[in-house]
C-alpha atoms as a PDB file:
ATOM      1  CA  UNK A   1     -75.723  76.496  73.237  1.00  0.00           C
ATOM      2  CA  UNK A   2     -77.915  73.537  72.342  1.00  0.00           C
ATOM      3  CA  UNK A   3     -77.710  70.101  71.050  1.00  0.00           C
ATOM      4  CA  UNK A   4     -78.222  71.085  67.698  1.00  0.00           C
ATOM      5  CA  UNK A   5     -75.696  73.725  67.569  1.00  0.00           C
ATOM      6  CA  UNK A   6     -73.342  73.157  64.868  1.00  0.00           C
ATOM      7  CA  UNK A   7     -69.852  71.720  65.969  1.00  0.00           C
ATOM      8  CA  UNK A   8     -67.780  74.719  63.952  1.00  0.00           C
ATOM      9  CA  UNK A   9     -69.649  77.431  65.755  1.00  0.00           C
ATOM     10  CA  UNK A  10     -68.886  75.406  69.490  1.00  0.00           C
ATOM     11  CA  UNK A  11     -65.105  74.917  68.045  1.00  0.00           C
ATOM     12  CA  UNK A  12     -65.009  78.372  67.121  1.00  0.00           C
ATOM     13  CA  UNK A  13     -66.574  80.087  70.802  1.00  0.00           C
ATOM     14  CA  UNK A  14     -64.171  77.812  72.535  1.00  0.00           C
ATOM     15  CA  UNK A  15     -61.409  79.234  70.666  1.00  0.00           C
ATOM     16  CA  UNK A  16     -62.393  82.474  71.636  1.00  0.00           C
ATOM     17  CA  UNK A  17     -63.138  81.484  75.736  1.00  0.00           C
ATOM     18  CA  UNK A  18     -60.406  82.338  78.149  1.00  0.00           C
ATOM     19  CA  UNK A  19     -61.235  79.212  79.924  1.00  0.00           C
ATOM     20  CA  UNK A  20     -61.015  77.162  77.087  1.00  0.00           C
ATOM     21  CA  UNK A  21     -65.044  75.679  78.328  1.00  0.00           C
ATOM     22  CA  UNK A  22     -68.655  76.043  78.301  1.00  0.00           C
ATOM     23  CA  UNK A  23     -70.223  76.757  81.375  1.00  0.00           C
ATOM     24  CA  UNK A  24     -72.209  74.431  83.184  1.00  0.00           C
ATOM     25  CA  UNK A  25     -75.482  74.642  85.305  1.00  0.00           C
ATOM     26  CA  UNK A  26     -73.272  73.734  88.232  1.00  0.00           C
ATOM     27  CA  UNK A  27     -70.743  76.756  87.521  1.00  0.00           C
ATOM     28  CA  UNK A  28     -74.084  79.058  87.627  1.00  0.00           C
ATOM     29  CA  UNK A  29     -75.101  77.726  91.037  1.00  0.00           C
ATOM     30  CA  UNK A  30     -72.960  79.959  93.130  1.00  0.00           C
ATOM     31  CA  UNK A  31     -74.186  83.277  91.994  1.00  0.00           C
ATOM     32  CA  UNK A  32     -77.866  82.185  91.936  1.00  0.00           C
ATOM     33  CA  UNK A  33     -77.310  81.611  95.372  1.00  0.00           C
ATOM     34  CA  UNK A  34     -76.615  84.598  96.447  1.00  0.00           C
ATOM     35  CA  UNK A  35     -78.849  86.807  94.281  1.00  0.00           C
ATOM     36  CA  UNK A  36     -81.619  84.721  96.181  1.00  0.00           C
ATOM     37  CA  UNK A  37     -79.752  85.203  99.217  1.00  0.00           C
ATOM     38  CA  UNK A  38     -80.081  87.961 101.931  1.00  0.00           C
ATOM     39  CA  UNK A  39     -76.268  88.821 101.074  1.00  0.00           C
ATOM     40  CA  UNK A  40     -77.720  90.351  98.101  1.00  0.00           C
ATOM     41  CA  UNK A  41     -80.506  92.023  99.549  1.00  0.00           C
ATOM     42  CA  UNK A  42     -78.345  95.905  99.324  1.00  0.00           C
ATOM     43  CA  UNK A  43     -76.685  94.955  95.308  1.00  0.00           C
ATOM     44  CA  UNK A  44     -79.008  97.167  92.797  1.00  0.00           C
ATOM     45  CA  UNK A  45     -78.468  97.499  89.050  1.00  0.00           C
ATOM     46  CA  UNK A  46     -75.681  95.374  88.308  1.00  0.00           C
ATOM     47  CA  UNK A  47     -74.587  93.336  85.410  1.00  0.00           C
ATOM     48  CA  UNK A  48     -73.082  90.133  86.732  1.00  0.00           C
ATOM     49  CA  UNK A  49     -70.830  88.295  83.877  1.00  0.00           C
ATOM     50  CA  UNK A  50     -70.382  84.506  83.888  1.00  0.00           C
ATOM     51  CA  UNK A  51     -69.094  83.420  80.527  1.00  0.00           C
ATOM     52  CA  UNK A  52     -65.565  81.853  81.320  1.00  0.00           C
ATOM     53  CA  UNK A  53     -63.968  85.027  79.841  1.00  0.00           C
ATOM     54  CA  UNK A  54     -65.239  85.337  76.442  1.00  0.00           C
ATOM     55  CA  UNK A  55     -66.510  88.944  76.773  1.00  0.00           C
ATOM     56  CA  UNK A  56     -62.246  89.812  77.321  1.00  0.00           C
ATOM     57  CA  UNK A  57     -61.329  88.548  73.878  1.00  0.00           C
ATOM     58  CA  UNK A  58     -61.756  90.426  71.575  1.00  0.00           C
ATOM     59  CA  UNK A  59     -63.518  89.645  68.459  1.00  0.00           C
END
């Protein structure tokens, strides 16, 4: 999303969010983390899914 995204289409992907938000940087920290992390160092070919549940919804 930007700042010039119109308000309908943000209205309309909230609607459709489990969470009911948009994510923020601070909500991406965590993962970033540990992808730079050691912890990660054996993970290989993965797809890793942050958007607050709008991939369940169905369209």
């Amino acid at each position: 999303m930007s700042i010039k995204t119109p308000p309908v289409f943000k209205e309309a992907v909230l609607r459709r969010s489990v969470s009911g938000q948009f994510g923020t940087l601070e909500q991406m920290e965590g993962i970033a983390v540990f992808l730079a992390s050691s912890a990660s160092d054996f993970m290989t070919g993965q797809n890793i899914v942050l958007d607050g549940g709008h991939t369940v919804h169905p369209m």
